[in-house]
C-alpha atoms as a PDB file:
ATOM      1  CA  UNK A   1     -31.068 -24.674 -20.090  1.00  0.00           C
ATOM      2  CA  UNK A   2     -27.925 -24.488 -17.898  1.00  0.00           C
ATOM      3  CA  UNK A   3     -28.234 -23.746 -14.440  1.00  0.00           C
ATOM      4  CA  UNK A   4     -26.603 -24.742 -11.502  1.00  0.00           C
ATOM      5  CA  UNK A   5     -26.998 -27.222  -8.427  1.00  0.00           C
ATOM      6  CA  UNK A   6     -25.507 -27.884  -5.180  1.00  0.00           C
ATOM      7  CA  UNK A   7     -23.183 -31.160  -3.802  1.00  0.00           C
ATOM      8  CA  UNK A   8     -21.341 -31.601  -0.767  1.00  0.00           C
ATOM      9  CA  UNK A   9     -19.360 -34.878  -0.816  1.00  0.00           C
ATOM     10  CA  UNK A  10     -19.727 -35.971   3.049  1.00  0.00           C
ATOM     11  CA  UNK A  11     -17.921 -36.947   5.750  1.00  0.00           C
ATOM     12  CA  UNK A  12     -17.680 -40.772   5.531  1.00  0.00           C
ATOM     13  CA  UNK A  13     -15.998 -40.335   1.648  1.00  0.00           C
ATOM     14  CA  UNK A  14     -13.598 -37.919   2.436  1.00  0.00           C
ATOM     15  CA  UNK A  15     -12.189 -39.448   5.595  1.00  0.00           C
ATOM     16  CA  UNK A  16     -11.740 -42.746   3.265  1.00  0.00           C
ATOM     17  CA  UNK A  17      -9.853 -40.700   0.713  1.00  0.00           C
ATOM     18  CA  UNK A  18     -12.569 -40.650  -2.329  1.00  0.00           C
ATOM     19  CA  UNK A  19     -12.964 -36.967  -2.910  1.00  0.00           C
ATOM     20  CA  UNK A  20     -10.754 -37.136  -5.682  1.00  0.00           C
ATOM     21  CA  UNK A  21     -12.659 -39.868  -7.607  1.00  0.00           C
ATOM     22  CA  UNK A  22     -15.757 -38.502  -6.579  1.00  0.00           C
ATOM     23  CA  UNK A  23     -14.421 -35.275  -8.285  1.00  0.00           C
ATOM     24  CA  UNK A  24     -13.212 -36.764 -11.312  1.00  0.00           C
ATOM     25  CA  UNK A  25     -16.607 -38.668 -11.832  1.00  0.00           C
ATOM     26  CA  UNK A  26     -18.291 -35.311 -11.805  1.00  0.00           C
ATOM     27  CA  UNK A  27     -15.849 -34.083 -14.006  1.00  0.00           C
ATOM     28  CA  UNK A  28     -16.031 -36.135 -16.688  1.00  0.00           C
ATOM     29  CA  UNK A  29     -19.970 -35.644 -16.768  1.00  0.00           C
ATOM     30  CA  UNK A  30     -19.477 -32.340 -18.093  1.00  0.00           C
ATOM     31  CA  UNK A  31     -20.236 -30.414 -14.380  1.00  0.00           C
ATOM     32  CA  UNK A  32     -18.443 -26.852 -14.477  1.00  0.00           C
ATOM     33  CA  UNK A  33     -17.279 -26.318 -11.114  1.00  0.00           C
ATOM     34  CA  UNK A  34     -18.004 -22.780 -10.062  1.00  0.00           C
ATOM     35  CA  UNK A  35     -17.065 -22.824  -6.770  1.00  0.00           C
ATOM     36  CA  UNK A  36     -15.362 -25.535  -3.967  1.00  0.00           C
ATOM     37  CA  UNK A  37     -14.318 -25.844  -1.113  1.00  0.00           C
ATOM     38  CA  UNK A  38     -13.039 -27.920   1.890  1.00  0.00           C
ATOM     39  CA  UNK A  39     -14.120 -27.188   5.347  1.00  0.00           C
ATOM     40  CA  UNK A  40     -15.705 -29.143   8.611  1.00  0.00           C
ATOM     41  CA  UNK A  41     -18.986 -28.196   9.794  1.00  0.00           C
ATOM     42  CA  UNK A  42     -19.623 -27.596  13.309  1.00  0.00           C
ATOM     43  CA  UNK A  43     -22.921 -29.102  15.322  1.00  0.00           C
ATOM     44  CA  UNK A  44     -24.685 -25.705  14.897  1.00  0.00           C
ATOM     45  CA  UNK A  45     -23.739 -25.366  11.225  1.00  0.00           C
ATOM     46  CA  UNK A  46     -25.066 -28.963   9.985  1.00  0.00           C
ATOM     47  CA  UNK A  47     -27.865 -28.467  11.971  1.00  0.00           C
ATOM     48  CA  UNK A  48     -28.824 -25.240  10.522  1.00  0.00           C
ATOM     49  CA  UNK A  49     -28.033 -26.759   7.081  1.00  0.00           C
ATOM     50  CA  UNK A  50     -30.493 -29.851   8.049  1.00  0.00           C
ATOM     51  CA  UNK A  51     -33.209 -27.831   9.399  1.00  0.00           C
ATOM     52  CA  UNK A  52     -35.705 -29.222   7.070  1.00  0.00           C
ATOM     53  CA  UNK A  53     -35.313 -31.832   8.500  1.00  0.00           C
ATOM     54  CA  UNK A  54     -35.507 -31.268  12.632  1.00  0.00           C
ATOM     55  CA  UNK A  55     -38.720 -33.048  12.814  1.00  0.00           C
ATOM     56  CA  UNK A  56     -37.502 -36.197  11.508  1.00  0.00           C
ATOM     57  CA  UNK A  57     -36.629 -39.019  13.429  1.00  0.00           C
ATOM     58  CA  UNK A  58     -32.758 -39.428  11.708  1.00  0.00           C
ATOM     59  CA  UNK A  59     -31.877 -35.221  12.379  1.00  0.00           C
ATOM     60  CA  UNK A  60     -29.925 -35.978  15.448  1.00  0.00           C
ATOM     61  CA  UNK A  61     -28.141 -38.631  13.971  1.00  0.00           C
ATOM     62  CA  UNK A  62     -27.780 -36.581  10.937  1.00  0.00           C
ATOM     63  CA  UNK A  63     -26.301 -33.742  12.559  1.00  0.00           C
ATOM     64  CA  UNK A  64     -23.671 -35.911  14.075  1.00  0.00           C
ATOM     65  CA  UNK A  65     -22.674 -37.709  11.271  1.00  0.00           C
ATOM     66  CA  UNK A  66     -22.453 -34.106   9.180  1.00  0.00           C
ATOM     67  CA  UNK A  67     -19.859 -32.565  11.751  1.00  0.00           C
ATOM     68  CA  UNK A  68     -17.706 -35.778  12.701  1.00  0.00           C
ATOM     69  CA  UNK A  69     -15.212 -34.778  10.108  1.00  0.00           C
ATOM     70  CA  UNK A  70     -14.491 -32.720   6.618  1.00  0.00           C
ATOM     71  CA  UNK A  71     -16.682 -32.268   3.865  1.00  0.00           C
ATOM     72  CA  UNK A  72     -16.348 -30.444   0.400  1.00  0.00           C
ATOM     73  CA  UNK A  73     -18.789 -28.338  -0.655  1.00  0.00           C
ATOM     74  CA  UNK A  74     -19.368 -27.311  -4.530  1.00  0.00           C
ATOM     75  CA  UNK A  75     -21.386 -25.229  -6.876  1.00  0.00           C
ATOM     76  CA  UNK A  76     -22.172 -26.968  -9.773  1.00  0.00           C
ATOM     77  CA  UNK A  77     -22.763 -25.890 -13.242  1.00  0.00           C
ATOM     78  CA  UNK A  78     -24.619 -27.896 -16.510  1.00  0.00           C
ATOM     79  CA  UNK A  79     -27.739 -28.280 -18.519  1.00  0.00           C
ATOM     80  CA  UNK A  80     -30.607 -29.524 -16.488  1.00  0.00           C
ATOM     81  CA  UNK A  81     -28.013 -29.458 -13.371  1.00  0.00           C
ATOM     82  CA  UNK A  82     -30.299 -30.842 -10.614  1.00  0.00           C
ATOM     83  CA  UNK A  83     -31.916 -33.448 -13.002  1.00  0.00           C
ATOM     84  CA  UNK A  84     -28.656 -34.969 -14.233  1.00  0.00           C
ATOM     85  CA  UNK A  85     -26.893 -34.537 -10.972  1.00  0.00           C
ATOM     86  CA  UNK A  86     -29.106 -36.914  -9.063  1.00  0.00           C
ATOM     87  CA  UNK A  87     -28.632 -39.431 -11.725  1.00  0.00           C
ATOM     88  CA  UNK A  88     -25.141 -39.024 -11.153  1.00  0.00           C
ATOM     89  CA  UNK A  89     -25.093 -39.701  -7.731  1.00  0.00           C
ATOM     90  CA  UNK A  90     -27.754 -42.530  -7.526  1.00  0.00           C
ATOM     91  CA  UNK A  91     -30.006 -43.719  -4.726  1.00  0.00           C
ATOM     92  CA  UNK A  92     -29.975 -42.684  -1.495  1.00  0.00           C
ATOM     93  CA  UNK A  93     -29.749 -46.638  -0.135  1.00  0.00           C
ATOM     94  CA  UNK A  94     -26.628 -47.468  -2.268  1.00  0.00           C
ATOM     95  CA  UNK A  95     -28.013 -50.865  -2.094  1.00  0.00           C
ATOM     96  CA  UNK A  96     -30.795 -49.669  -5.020  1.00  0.00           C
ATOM     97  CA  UNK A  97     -28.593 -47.437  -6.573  1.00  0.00           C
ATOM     98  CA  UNK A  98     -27.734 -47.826 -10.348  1.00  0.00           C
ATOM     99  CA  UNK A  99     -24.242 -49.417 -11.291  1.00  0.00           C
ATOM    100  CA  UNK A 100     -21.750 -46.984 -11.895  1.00  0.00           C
ATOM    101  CA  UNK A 101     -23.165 -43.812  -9.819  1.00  0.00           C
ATOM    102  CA  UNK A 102     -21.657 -42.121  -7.069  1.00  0.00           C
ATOM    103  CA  UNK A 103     -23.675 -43.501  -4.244  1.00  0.00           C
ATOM    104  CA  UNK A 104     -23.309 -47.485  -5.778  1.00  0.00           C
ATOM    105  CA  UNK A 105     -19.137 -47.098  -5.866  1.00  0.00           C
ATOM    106  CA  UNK A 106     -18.620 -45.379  -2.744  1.00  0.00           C
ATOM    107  CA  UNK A 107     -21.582 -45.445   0.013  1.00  0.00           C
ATOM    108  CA  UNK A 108     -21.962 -47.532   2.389  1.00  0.00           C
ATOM    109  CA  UNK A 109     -25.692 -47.264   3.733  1.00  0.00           C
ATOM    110  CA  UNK A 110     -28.349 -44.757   3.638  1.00  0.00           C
ATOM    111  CA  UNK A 111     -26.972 -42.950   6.643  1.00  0.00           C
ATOM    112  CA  UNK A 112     -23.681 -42.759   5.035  1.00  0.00           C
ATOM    113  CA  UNK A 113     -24.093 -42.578   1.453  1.00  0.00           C
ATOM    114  CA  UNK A 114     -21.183 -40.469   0.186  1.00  0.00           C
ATOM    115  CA  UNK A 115     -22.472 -37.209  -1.293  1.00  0.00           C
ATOM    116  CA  UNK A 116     -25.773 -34.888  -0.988  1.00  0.00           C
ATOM    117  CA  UNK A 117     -27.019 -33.224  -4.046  1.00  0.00           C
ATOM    118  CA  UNK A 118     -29.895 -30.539  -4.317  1.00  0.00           C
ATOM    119  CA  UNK A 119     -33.137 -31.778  -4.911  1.00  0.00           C
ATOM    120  CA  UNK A 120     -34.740 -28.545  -6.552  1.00  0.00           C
ATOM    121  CA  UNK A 121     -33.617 -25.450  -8.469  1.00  0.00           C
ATOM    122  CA  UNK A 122     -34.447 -23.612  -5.180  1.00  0.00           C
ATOM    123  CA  UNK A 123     -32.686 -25.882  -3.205  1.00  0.00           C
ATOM    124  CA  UNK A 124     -29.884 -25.928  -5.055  1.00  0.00           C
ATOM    125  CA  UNK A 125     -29.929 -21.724  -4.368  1.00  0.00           C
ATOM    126  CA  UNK A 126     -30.317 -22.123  -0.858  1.00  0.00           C
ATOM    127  CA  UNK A 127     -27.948 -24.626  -0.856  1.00  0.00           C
ATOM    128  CA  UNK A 128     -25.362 -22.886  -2.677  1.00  0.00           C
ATOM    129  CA  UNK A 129     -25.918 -19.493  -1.012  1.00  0.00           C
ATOM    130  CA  UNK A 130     -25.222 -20.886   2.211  1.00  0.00           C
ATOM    131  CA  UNK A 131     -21.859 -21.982   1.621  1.00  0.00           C
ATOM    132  CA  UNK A 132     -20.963 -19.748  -0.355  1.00  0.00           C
ATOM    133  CA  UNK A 133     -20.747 -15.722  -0.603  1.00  0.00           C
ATOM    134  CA  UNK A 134     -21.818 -14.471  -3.877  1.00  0.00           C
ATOM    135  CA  UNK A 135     -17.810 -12.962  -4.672  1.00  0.00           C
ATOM    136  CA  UNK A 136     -16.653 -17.216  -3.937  1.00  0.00           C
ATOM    137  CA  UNK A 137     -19.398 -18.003  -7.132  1.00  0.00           C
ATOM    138  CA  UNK A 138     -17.845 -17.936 -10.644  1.00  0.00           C
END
């Protein structure tokens, strides 16, 4: 079944210049982009997006990281999307990640581990819906 998920390559990849491998990787796993785009979150915005999380001892931390620079945000398109997407990107600690995914080539730690990627169907709506006005989606 194709549907869609949600991936936002972060601020610590794009400020060292990976977006465009990072891209090209998800590319050439046979992801249909439907909608991207570029743009740096503010405190309020990452912290709205990270809400799940405001309990959780790393949110602060999290927020900061999220709106220290620019991030790209996409709407992603495949068979079993979510499924194959985290596969993609790998662990969250790069340091257990699988050779050749995302997180292994270009994260650096758990804080800063290169690119977020829905975790659920709904997520991936959520996700997707708040970036993204339904005219942006194709």
């Amino acid at each position: 079944m194709i549907n869609r998920t949600f991936t936002m390559i972060k601020p610590d990849a794009t400020l060292k210049g990976h977006t465009g491998a990072i891209l090209k990787i998800i590319n050439d796993a046979g992801f249909r982009i439907i909608a991207m785009k570029m743009t740096h979150l503010s405190k309020i915005k990452a912290a709205q997006f990270y809400e799940v999380h405001k309990e959780r001892p790393f949110y602060k931390e999290l927020v900061e990281f999220m709106s220290r620079g620019p991030i790209t945000a996409a709407i992603l398109e495949k068979e079993n999307a979510v499924e194959e997407f985290r596969k993609l990107i790998g662990a969250t600690n790069p340091a257990q990640a699988d050779e050749g995914t995302i997180r292994k080539l270009f994260a650096t730690s758990v804080g800063e581990n290169a690119i977020h990627g829905s975790d659920s169907d709904d997520n991936a709506r959520i996700e997707s819906d708040f970036f993204f006005s339904k005219l942006e989606q194709f």
